[in-house]
Protein backbone atom coordinates (compact mmCIF):
# COMPACT_ATOMS: atom_id res chain seq x y z
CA UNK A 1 31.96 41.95 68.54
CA UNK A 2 35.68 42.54 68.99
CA UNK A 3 37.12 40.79 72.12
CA UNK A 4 37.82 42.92 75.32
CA UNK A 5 41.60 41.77 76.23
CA UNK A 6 43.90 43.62 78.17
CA UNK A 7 45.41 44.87 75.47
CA UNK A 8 42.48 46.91 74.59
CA UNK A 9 41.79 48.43 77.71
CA UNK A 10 45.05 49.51 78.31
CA UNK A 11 45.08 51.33 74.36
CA UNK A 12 42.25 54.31 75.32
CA UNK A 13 44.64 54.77 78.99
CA UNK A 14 47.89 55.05 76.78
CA UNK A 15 46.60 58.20 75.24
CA UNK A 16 46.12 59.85 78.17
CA UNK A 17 49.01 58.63 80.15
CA UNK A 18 51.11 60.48 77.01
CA UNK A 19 48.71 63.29 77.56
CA UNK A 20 50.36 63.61 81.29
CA UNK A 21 54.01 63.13 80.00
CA UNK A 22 53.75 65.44 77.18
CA UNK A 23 51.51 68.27 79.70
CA UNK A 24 54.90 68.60 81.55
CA UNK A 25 57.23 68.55 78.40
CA UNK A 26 55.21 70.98 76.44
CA UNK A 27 55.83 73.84 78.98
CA UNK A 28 60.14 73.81 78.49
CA UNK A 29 60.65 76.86 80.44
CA UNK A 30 58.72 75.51 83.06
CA UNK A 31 60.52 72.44 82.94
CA UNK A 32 63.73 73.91 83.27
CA UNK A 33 63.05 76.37 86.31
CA UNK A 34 62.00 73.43 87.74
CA UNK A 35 65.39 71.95 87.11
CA UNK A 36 67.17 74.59 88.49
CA UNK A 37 65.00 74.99 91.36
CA UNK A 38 65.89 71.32 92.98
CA UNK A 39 69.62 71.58 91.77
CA UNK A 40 69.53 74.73 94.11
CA UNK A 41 67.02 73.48 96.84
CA UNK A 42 69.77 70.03 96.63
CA UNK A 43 73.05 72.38 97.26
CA UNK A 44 71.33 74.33 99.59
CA UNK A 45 69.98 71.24 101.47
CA UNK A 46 73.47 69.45 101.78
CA UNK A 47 75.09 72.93 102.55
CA UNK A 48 72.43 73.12 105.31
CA UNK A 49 72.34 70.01 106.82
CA UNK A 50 75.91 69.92 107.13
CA UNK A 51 76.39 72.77 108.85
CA UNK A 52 73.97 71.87 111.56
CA UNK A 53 75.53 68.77 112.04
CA UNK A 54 78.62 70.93 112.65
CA UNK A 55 80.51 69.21 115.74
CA UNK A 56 78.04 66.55 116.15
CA UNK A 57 78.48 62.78 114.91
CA UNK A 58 74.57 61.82 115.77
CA UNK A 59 71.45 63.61 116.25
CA UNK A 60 68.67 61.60 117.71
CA UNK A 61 70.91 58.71 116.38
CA UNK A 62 71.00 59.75 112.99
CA UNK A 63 74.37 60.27 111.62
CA UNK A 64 75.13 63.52 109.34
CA UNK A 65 75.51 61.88 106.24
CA UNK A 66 72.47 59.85 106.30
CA UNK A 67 70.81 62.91 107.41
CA UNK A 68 72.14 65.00 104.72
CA UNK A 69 71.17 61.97 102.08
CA UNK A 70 67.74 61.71 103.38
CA UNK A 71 66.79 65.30 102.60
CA UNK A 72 67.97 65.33 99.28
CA UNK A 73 66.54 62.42 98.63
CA UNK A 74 63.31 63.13 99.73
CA UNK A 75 63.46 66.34 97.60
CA UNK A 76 63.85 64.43 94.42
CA UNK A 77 60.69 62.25 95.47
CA UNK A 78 58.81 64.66 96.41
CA UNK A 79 59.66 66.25 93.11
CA UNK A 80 58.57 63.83 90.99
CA UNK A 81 55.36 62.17 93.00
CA UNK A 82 53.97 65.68 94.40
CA UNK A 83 53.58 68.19 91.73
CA UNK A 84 51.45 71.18 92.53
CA UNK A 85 49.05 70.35 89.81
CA UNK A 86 48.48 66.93 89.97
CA UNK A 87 44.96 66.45 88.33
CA UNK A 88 42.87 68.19 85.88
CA UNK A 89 39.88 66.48 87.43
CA UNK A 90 38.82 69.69 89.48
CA UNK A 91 39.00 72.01 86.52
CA UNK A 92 37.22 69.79 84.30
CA UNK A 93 34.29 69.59 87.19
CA UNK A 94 33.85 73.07 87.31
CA UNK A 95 33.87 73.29 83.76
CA UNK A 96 31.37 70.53 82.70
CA UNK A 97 34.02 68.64 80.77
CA UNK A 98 33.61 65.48 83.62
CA UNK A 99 30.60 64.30 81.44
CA UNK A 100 32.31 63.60 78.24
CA UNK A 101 34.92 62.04 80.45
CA UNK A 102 32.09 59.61 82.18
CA UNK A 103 30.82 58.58 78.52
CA UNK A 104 34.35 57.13 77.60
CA UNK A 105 34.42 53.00 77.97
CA UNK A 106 37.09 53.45 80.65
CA UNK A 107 36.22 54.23 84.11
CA UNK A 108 37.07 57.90 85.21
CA UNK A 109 39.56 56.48 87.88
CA UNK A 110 41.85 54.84 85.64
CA UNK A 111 41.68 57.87 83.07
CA UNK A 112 43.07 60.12 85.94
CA UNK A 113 45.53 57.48 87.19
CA UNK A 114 46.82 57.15 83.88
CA UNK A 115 47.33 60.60 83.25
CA UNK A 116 48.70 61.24 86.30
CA UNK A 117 51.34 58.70 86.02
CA UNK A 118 52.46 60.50 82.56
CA UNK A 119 52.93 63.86 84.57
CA UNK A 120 54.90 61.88 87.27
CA UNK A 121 57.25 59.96 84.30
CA UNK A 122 57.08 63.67 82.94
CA UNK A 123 58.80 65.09 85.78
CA UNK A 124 61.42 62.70 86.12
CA UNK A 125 64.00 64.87 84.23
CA UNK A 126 63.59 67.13 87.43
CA UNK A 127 64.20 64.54 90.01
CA UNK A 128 66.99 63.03 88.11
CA UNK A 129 68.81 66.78 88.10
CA UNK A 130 68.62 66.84 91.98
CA UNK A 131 69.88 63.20 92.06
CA UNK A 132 72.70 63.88 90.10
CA UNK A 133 73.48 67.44 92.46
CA UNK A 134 72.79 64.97 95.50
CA UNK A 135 76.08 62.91 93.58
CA UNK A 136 78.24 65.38 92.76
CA UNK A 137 78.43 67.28 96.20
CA UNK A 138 78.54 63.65 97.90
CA UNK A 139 75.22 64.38 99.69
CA UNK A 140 73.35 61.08 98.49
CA UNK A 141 74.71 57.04 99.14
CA UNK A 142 73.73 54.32 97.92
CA UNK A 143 71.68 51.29 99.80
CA UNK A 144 73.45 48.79 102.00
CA UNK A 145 72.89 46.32 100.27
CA UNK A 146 70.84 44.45 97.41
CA UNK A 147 68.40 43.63 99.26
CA UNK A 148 67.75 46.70 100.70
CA UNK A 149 67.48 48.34 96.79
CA UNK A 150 65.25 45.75 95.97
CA UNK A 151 62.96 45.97 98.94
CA UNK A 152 63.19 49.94 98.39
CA UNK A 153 61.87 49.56 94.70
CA UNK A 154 59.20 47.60 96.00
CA UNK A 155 58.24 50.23 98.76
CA UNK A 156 58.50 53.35 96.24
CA UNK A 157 56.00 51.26 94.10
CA UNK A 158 53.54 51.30 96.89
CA UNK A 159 54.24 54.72 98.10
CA UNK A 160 53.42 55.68 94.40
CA UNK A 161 50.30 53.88 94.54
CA UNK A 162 49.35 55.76 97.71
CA UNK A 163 50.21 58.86 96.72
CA UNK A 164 47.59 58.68 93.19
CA UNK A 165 45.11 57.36 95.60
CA UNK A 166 45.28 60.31 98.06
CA UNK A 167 45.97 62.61 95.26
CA UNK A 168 42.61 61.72 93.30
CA UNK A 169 40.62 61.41 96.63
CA UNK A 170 41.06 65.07 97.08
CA UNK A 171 40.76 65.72 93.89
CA UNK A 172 36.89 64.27 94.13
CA UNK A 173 36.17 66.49 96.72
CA UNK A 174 35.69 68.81 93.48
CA UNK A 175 32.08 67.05 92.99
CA UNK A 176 31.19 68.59 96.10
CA UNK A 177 32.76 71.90 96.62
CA UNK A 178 33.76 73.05 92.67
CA UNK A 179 36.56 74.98 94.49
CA UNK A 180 39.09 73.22 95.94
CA UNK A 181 41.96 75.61 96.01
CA UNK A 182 42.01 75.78 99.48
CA UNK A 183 41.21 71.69 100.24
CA UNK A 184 44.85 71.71 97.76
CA UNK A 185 46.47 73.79 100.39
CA UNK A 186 45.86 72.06 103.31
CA UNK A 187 46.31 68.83 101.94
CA UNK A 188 49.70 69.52 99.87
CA UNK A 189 50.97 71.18 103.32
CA UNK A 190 50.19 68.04 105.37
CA UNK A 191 51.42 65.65 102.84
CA UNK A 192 54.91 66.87 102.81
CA UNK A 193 54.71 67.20 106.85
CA UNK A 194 53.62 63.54 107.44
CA UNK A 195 54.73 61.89 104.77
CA UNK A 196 58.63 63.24 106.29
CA UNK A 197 59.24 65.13 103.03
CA UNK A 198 60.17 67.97 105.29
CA UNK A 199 61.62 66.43 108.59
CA UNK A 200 62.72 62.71 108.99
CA UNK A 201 60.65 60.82 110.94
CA UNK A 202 63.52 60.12 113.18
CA UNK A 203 63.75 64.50 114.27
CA UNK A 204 60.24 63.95 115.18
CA UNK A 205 58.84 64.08 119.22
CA UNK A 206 58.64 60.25 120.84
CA UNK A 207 54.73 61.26 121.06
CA UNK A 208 54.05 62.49 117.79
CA UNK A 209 56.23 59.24 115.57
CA UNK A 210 53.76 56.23 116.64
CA UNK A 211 50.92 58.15 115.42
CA UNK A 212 52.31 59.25 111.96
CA UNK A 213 53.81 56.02 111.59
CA UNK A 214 50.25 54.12 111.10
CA UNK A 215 48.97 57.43 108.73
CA UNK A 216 49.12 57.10 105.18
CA UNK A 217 51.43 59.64 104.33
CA UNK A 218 54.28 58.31 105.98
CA UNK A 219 54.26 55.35 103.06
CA UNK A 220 55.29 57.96 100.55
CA UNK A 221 58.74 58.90 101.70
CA UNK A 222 59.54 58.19 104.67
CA UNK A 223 58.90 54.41 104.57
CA UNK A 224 60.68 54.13 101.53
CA UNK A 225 63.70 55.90 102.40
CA UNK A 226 64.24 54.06 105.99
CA UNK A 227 64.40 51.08 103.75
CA UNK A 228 66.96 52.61 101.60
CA UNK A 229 69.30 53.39 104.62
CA UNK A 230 69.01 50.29 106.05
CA UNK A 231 66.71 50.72 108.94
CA UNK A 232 64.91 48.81 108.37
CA UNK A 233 65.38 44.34 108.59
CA UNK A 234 63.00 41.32 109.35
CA UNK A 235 60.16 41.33 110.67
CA UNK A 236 60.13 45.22 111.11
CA UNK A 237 60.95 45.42 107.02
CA UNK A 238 58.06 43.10 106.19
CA UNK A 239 55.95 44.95 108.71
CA UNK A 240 56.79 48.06 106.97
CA UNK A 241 55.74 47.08 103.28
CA UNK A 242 52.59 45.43 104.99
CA UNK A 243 51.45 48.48 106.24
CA UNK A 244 52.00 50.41 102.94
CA UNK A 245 50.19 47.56 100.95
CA UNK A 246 47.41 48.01 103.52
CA UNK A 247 47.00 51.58 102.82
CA UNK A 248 46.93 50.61 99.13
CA UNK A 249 44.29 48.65 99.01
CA UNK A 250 42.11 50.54 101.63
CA UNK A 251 42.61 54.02 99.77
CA UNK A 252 41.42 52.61 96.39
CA UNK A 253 38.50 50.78 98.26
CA UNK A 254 37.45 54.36 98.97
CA UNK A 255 37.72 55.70 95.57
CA UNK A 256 35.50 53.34 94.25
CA UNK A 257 33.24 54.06 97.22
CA UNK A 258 33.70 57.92 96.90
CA UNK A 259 33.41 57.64 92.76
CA UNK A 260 29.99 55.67 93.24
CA UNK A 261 28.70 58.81 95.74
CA UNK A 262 29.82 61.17 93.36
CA UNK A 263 28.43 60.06 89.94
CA UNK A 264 25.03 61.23 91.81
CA UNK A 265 26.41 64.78 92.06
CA UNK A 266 27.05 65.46 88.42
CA UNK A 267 25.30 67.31 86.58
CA UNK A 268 26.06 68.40 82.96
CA UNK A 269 23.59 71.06 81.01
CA UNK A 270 23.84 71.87 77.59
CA UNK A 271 24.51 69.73 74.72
């Protein structure tokens, strides 16, 4: 009986993690638009933001530059962690394909992780184009300091792991509903409203920041890119990365808990 070492589970996941990768490569022109879509959405963002700040140093104690980096920064994230397709999992419910997926020896949640980590590595190429726009137009800065690139690293690893959570807990909702076009919709709009993808944190009303501050989606960007300007130090830096491991571990809690209710709901015909 061969031995079951790491090394073996991870071999079936590698397959589809190139599966993900070579999704997003296969479609070129696709790629490309995509390309030129965030080197626009990048000029037009430090074009933008610059012009509002005309005549004022701070807003809401932000200064222009950091507001200007933020944005087109948070562009090149959201890029690369929040594609609009992010899982085949509903299509593959609705077609009846989920049961030769539950017969393979590795668990459905790492299949989809691992695929969905290809599309993310995938779409770096995209990111990296906005990055470099960010550069060029002298939009984007670097951290502070060491420290504050390490500690970012660490909370972009984290916001990652929230994101595939989130993304594959919606995706589930498939099981129930078959249709989720809508569920996508809602939730894609939300994410990129909380998580500060489309307004800082900082821009938001007094009321409204202590509430999305202990939400989930605010570990995806917004956490990570406080760190990166250096807002973040102490106490209130390890507080930060706390609260994003905590999400973590509570959102893939409940995908084991949601996978175990939803292994009752399949049902495959044919053979």
């Amino acid at each position: 009986m061969p031995v079951d070492t790491l090394s073996t589970r991870l071999t079936g996941l590698r397959g589809l993690y190139r599966s993900g990768y070579r999704s997003v490569l296969a479609y070129r022109a696709d790629l490309l638009f995509g390309i030129a879509g965030l080197v626009i959405q990048a000029t037009l963002t430090v074009v933008v933001w610059r012009v509002l700040y005309d005549g004022h140093d701070e807003v809401a104690g932000i200064g222009s530059s950091t507001a200007v980096a933020y944005a087109v920064l948070a562009a090149c994230i959201q890029s690369i962690v929040m594609p609009w397709q992010f899982s085949s999992l509903p299509l593959r419910v609705m077609r009846g394909q989920i049961g030769v997926d539950m017969m393979r020896p590795r668990s459905l949640i790492s299949q989809n992780l691992a695929q969905a980590v290809g599309t993310m590595v995938g779409r770096l190429p995209i990111g990296a184009a906005g990055l470099i726009t960010g550069l060029a137009l002298g939009g984007v800065k670097a951290p502070h300091s060491l420290l504050d690139l390490l500690a970012w690293v660490v909370s972009m690893v984290l916001g990652i792991g929230n994101v595939l959570a989130i993304n594959l807990l919606v995706s589930m909702t498939a099981f129930w509903t078959l249709e989720i076009g809508g569920i996508l919709i809602l939730y894609r709009f939300a994410s990129a409203f909380l998580s500060g993808a489309l307004i800082p944190l900082w821009f938001m009303p007094g009321w409204l920041q202590p509430i999305i501050s202990w939400l989930p989606f605010q570990a995806q960007i917004y956490a990570p890119l406080s760190i990166w300007f250096g807002t973040r130090h102490g106490a209130d830096l390890l507080g930060t990365l706390a609260i994003q491991l905590g999400w973590v571990l509570v959102l893939f809690l409940l995908l084991q808990l949601v996978w175990r209710r939803a292994v009752h709901k399949v049902v495959v015909l044919g053979g």
